[in-house]
Protein backbone atom coordinates (compact mmCIF):
# COMPACT_ATOMS: atom_id res chain seq x y z
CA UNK A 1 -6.85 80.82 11.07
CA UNK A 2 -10.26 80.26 10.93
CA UNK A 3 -10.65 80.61 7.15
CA UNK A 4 -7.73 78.13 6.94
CA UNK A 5 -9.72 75.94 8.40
CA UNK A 6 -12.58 76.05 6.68
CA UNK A 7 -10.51 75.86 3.93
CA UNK A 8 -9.40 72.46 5.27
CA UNK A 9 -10.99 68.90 3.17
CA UNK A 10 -11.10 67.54 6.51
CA UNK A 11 -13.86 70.14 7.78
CA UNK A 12 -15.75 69.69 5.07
CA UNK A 13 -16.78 66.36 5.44
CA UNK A 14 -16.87 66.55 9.08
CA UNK A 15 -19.54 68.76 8.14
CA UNK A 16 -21.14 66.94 5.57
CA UNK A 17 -21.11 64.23 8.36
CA UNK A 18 -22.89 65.77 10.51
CA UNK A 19 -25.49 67.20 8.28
CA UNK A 20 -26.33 63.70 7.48
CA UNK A 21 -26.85 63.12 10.85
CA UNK A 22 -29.02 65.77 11.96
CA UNK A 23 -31.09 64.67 8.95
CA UNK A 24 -31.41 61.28 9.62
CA UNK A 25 -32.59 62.04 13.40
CA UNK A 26 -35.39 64.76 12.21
CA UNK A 27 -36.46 61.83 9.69
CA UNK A 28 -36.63 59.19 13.07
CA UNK A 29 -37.95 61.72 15.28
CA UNK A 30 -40.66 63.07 12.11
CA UNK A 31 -44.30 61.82 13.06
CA UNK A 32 -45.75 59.42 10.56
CA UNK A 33 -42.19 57.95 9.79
CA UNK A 34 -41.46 53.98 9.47
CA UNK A 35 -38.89 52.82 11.87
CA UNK A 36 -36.06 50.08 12.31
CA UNK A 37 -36.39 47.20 14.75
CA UNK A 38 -34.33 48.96 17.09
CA UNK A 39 -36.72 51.87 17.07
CA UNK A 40 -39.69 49.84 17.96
CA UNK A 41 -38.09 47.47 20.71
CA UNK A 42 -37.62 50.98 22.19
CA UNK A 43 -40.63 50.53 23.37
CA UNK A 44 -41.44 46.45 22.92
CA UNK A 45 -38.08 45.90 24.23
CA UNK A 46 -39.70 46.31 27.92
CA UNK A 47 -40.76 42.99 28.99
CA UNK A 48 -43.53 44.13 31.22
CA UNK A 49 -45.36 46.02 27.91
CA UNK A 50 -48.96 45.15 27.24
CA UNK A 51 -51.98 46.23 25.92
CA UNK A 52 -55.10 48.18 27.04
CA UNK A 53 -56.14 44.07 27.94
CA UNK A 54 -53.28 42.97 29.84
CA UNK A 55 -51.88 40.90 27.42
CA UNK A 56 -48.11 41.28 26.50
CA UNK A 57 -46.80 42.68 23.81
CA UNK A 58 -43.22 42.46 24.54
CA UNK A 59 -40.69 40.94 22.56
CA UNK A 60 -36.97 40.11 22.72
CA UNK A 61 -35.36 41.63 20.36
CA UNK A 62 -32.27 38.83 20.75
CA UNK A 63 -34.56 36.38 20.40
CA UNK A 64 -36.53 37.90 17.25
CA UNK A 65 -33.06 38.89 15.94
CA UNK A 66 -31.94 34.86 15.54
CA UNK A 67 -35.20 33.51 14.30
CA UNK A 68 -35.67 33.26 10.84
CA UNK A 69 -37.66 36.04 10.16
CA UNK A 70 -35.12 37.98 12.40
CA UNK A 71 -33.78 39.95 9.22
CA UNK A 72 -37.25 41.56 8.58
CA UNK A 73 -38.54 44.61 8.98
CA UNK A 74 -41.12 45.20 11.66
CA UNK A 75 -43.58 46.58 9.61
CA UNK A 76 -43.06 43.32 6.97
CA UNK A 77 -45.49 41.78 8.88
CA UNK A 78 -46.78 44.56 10.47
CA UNK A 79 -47.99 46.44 7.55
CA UNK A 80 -50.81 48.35 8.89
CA UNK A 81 -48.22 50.63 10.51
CA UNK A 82 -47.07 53.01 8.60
CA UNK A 83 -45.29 55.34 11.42
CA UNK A 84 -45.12 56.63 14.80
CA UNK A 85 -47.64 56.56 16.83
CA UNK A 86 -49.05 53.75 15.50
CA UNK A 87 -52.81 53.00 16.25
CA UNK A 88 -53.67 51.21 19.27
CA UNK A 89 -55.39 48.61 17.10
CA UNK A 90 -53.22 47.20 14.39
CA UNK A 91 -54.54 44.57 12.10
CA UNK A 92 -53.72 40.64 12.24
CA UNK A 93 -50.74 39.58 11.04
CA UNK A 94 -51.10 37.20 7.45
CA UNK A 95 -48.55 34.90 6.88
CA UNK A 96 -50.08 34.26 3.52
CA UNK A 97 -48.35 37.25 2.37
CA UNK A 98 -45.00 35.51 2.66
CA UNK A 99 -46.58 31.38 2.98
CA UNK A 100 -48.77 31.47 0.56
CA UNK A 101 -48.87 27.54 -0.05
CA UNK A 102 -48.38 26.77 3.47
CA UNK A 103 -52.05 28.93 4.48
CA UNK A 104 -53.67 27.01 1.30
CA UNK A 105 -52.67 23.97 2.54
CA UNK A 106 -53.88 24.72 5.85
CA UNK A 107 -57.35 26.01 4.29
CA UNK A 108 -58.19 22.72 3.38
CA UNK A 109 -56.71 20.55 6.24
CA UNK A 110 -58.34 19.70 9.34
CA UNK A 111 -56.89 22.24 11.34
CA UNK A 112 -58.03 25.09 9.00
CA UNK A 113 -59.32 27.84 11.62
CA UNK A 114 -56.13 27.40 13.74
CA UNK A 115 -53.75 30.10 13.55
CA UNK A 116 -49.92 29.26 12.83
CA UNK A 117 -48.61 30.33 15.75
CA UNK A 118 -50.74 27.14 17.32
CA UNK A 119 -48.45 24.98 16.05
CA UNK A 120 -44.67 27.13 15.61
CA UNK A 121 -45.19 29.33 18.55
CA UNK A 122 -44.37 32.53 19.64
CA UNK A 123 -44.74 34.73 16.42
CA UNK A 124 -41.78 36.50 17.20
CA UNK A 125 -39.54 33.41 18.36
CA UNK A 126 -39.94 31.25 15.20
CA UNK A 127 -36.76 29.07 14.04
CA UNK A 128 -36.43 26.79 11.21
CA UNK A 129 -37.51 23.08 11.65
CA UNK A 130 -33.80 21.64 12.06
CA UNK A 131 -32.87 24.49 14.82
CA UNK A 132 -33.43 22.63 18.14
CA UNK A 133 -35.60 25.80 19.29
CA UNK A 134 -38.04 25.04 17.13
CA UNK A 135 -41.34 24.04 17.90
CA UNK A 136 -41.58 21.86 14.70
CA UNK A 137 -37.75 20.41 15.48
CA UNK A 138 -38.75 16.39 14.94
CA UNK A 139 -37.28 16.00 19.15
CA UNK A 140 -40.43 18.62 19.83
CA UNK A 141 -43.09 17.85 17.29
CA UNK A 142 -44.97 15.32 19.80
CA UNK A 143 -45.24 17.71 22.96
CA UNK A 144 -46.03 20.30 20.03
CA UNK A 145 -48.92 18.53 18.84
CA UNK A 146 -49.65 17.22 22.62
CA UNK A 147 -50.80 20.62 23.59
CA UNK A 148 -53.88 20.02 21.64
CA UNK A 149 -53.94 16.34 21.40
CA UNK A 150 -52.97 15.41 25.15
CA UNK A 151 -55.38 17.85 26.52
CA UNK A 152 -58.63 16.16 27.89
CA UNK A 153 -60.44 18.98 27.63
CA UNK A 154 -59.85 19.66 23.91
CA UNK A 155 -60.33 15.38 23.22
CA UNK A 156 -63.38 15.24 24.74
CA UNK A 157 -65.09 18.50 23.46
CA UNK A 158 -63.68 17.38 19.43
CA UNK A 159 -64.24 13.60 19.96
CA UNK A 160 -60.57 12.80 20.10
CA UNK A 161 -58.29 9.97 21.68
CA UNK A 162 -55.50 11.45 23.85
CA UNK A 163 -53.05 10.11 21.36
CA UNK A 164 -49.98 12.13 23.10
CA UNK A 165 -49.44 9.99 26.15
CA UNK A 166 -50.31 6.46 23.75
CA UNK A 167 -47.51 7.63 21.13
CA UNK A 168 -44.59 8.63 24.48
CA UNK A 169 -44.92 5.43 25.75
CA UNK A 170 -44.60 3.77 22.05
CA UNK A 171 -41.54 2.14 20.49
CA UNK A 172 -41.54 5.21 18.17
CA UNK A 173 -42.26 7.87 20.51
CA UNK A 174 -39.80 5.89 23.01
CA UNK A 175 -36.88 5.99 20.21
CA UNK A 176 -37.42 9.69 19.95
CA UNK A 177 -37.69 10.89 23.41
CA UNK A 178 -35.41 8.95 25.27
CA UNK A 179 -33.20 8.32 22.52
CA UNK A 180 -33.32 10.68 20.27
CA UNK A 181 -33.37 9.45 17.23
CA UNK A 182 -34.20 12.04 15.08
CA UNK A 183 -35.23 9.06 12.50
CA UNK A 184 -38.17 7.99 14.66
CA UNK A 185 -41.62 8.56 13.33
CA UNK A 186 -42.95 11.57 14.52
CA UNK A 187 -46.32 12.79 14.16
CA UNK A 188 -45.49 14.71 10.75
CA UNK A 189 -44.09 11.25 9.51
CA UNK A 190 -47.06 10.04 9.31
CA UNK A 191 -49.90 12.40 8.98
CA UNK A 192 -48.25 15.74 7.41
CA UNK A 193 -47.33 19.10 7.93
CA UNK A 194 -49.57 21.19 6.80
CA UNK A 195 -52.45 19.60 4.39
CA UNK A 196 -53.41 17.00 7.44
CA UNK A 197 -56.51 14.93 6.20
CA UNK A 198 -58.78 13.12 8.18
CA UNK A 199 -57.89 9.34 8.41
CA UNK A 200 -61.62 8.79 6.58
CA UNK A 201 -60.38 10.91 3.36
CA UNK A 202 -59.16 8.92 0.80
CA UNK A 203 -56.46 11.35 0.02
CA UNK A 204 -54.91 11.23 3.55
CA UNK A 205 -51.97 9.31 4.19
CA UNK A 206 -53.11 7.43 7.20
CA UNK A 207 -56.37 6.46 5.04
CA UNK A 208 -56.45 2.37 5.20
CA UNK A 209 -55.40 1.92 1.97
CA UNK A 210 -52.01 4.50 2.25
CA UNK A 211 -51.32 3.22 5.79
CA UNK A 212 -48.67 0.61 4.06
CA UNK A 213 -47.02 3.03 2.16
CA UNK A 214 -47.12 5.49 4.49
CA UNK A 215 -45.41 3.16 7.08
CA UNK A 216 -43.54 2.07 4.21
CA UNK A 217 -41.35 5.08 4.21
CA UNK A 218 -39.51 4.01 7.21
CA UNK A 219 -40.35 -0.28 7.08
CA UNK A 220 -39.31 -0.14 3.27
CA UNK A 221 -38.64 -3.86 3.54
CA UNK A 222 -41.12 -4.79 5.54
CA UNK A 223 -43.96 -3.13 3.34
CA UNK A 224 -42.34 -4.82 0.52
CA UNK A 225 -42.89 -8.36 2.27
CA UNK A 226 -46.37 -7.31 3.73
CA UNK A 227 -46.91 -6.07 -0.13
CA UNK A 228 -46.55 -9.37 -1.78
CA UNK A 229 -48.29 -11.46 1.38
CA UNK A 230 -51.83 -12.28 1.13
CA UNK A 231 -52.99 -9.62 3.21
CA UNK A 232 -51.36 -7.04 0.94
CA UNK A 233 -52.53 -8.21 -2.11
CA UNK A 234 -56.35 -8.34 -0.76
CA UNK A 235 -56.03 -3.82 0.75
CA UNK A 236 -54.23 -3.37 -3.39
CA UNK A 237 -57.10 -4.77 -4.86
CA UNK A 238 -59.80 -2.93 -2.80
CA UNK A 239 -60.74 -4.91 0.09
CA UNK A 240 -60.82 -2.42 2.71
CA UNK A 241 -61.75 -5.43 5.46
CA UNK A 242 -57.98 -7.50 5.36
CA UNK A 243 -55.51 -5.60 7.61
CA UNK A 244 -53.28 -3.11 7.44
CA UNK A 245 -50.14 -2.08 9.79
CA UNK A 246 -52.52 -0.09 12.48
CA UNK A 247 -54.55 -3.21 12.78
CA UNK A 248 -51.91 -5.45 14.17
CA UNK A 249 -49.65 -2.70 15.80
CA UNK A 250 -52.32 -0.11 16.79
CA UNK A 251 -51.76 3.57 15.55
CA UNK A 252 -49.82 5.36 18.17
CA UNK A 253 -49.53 3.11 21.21
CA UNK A 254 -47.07 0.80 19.04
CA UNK A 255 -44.97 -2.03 21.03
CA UNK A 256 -41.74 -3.80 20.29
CA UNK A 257 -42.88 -7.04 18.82
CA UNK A 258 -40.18 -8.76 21.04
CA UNK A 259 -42.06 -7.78 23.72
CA UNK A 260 -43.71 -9.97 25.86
CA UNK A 261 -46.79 -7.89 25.96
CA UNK A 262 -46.84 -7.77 22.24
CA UNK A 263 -46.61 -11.38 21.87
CA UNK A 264 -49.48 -12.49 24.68
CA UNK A 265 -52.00 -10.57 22.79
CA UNK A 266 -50.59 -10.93 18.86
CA UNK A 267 -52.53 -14.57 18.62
CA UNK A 268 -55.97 -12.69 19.88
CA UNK A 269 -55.36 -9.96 17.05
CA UNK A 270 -55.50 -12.59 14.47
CA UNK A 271 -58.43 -14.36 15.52
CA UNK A 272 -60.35 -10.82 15.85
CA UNK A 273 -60.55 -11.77 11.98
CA UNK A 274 -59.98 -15.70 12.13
CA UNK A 275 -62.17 -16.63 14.24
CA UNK A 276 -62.11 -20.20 13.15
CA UNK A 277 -58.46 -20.94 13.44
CA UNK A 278 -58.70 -19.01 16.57
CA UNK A 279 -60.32 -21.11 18.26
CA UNK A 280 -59.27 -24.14 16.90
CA UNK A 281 -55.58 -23.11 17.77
CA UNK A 282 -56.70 -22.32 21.41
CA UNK A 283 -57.52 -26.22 21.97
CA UNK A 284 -53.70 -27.21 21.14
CA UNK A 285 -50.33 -27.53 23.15
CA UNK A 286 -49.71 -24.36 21.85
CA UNK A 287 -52.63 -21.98 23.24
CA UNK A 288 -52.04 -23.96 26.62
CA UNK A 289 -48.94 -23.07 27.15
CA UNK A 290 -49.29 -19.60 25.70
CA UNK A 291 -52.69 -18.10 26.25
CA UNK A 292 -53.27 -20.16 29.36
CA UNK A 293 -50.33 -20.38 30.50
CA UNK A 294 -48.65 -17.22 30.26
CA UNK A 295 -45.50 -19.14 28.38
CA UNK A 296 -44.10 -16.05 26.46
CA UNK A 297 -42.30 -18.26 23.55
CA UNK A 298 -44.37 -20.44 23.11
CA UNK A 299 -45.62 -20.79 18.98
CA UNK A 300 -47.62 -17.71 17.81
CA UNK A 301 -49.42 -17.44 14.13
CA UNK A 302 -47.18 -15.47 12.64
CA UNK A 303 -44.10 -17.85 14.16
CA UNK A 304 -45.46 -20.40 11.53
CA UNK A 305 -47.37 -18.00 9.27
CA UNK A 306 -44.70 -14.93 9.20
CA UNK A 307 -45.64 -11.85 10.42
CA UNK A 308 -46.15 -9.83 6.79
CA UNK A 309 -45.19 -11.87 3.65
CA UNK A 310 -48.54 -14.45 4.92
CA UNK A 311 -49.02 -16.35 2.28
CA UNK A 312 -51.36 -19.35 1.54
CA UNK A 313 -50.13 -23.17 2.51
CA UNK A 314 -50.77 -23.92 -1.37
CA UNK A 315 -48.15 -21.38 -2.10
CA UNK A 316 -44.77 -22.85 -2.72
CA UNK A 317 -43.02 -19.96 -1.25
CA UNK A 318 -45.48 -20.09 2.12
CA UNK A 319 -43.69 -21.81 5.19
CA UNK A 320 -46.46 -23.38 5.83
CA UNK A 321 -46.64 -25.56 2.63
CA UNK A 322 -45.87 -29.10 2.91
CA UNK A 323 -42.59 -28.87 1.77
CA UNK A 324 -41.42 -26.02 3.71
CA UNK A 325 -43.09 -27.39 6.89
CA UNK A 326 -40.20 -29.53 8.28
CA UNK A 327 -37.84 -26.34 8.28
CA UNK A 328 -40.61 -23.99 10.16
CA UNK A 329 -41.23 -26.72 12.63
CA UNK A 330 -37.56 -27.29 12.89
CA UNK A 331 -37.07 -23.52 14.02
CA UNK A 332 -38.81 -24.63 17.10
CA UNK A 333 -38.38 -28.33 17.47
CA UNK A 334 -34.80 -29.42 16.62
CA UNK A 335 -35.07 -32.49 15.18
CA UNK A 336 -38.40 -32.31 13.57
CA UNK A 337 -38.73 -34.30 10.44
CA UNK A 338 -42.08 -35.60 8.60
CA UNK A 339 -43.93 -38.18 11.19
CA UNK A 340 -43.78 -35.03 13.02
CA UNK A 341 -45.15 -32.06 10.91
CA UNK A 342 -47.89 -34.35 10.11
CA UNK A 343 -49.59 -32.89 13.46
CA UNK A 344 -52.22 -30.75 12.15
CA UNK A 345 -52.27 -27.30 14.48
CA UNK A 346 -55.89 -26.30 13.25
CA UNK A 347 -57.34 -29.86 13.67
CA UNK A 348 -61.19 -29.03 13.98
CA UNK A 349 -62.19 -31.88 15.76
CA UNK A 350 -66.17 -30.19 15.69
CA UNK A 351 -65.85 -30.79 11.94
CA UNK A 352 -66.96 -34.11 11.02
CA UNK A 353 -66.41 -33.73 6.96
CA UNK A 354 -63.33 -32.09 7.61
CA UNK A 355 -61.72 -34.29 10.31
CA UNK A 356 -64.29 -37.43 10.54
CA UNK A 357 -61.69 -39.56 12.77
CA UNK A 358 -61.31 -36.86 15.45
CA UNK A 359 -64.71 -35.95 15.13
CA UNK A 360 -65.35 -39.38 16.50
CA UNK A 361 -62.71 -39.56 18.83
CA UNK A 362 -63.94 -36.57 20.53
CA UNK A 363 -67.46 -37.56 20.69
CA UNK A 364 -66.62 -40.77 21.61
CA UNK A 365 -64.66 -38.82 25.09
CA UNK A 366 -67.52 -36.90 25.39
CA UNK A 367 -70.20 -39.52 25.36
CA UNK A 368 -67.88 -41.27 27.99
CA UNK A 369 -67.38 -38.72 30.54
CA UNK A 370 -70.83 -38.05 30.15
CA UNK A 371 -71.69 -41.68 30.78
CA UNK A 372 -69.42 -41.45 33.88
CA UNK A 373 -70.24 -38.75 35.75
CA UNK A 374 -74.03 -39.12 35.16
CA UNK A 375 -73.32 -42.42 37.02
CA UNK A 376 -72.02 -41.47 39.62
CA UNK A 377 -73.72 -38.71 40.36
CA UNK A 378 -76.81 -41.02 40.35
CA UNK A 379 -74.94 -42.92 42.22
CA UNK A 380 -74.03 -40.11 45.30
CA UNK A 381 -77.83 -39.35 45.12
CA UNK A 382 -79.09 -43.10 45.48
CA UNK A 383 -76.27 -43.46 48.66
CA UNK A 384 -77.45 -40.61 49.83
CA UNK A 385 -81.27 -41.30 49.72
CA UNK A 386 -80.26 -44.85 51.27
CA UNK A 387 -77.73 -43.45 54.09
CA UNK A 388 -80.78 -41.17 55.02
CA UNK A 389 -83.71 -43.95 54.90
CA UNK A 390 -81.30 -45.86 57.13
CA UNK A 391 -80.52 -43.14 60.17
CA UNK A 392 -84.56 -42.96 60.02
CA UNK A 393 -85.16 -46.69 60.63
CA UNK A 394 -82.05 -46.65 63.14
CA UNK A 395 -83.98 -43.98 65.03
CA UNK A 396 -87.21 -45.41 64.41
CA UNK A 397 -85.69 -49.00 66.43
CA UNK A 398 -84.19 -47.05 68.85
CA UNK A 399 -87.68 -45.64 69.88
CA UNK A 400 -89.79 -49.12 69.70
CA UNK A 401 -86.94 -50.60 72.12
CA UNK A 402 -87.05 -47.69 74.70
């Protein structure tokens, strides 16, 4: 019976089976011998694991197991260790090995010195940029960079604006946040992923001269309007002193432009650079109902001007050019026809050459209400010199009578 059966097929491999077995566990069990994942979560598989300086070295093997480099090897990365026991020192990971364009890039960014894990976390916990657990998923990029760039500690001792808690309470970081529109600008939108320049290098995208295009991948329209504008034109050919998008809209802590908030302080941005019109706008019916008043809708620059596509009034297609002037009034005042535009908004009326009549006018006023209140306050002095002379001579009678 027992030569029958190990006569039988059926025994054989059963022992063949188990021969491969026994030699797979002496080759696990051998010392010096690389291991699966499963081996070494055997030990790093107990949460409460860490080194000789207290610092964790756990790691969750479900978690590893659905990141993206979750169908690696240990030793891929690790590839100091060779077996078990491995040293108790084991040399620094380097994602170069794998990223090799990703570290260059890094190398000559601004962050170069930071390791990646800074930026996409645990090492062991890494998912792909469109996996919501990602630290680099466009809903978490802002807190991501926040934990460098909201931290006062880190702003003050590198010089930095706490941009974080500008960009949250911005349109764009509004959209994203509380919206989540994965379409809002981001911090990678605009400054990069990896090669992040310094906004001074020429070759960085939020470098004066690339902030329109760089904006321009979301406004497409609007940098094509701001493109062929005035302003535009001046930044293409050089002049670094005529504004871009971050001058009128700030960098991070970007409003709504319906806003009311926007629109109380858009006529100051302009005259930070036109000074003259400034402030020969803030002595019309305008700037008193607006700046002085506090009337929201009241007529802005770029209500006559437009906001991007500013043009010249010599330029046919400007709205402020004589014949387009009747229409932009009219957007305003219903009714408005050519008595009316002739109303000139930037009327200098300190400029004889340029306004000689309202030069006059004004000095004219002025020479007046001079006139009149050096009268009478000539006047109060003299009646009160004489009301005074005559309560001494009343009192002076009063005595001689007595």
């Amino acid at each position: 019976m027992i030569q029958a059966a190990l006569g039988d097929p059926r025994f054989a491999l059963r022992k063949g089976l188990l021969a491969i077995a026994l030699t797979a566990v002496a080759f696990l069990l051998a010392p010096g011998t690389l291991h699966t994942q499963t081996d070494c979560l055997a030990c790093h598989g107990d949460q409460s694991m860490t080194d000789a300086a207290g610092h964790s070295i756990s790691v969750d093997g479900q978690t590893f197991s659905a990141s993206i480099h979750g169908s690696l090897q240990c030793n891929n990365c690790h590839a100091d260790i060779k077996g078990y026991p491995h040293p108790d020192h084991i040399a620094t990971v380097e994602c170069k090995t794998c990223h090799a364009d990703e570290t260059a890039q890094i190398g000559g960014s601004i962050h170069s010195g930071h390791a990646c894990t800074s930026c996409h976390g645990n090492a062991h916990a890494i998912f792909p940029k469109t996996d919501a657990r990602s630290t680099v998923y466009p809903l978490n990029i802002p807190k991501t960079c926040g934990n460098c760039h909201g931290n006062p500690q880190l702003a003050k001792k590198y010089h930095l604006p706490n941009v974080y808690s500008m960009y949250v309470d911005s349109i764009h970081g509004f959209a994203l946040s509380k919206e989540g529109l994965l379409v809002a600008a981001n911090c990678q939108n605009c400054h990069g992923s990896h090669h992040i320049l310094s906004h001074t290098d020429p070759q960085s995208p939020t470098y004066k001269t690339n902030i329109p295009t760089t904006c321009g991948t979301c406004h497409a329209s609007i940098e094509a309007a701001y493109s062929a504008g005035i302003h535009g034109r001046a930044v293409a050919a050089g002049n670094l002193k005529a504004p871009v998008c971050t001058d009128c809209h700030t960098a991070h802590a970007i409003l709504q432009p319906t806003e009311a908030e926007f629109r109380m302080q858009s006529t100051p941005i302009c005259g930070s650079c036109h000074t003259d019109k400034f402030s020969t706008y803030r002595d019309t019916f305008h700037s008193q109902l607006g700046l002085l008043g506090g009337y929201v809708q009241t007529a802005r620059c770029w209500d006559c001007h437009q906001a991007h596509d500013v043009r010249p009034a010599s330029d046919p297609q400007s709205p402020i050019n004589k014949a387009n002037l009747v229409k932009t009034c009219g957007r305003c005042h219903a009714g408005a026809n050519l008595s009316f535009v002739a109303y000139q908004p930037h009327a200098n009326a300190r400029d004889r050459k340029l306004n000689p009549g309202l030069y006059f006018v004004r000095l004219f006023m002025n020479l007046l209400l001079i006139s009149v209140l050096t009268f009478f306050v000539i006047h109060t002095i003299l009646w009160l010199i004489r009301s005074r002379l005559q309560q001494i001579k009343t009192k002076s009678n009063g005595g001689e009578n007595a």
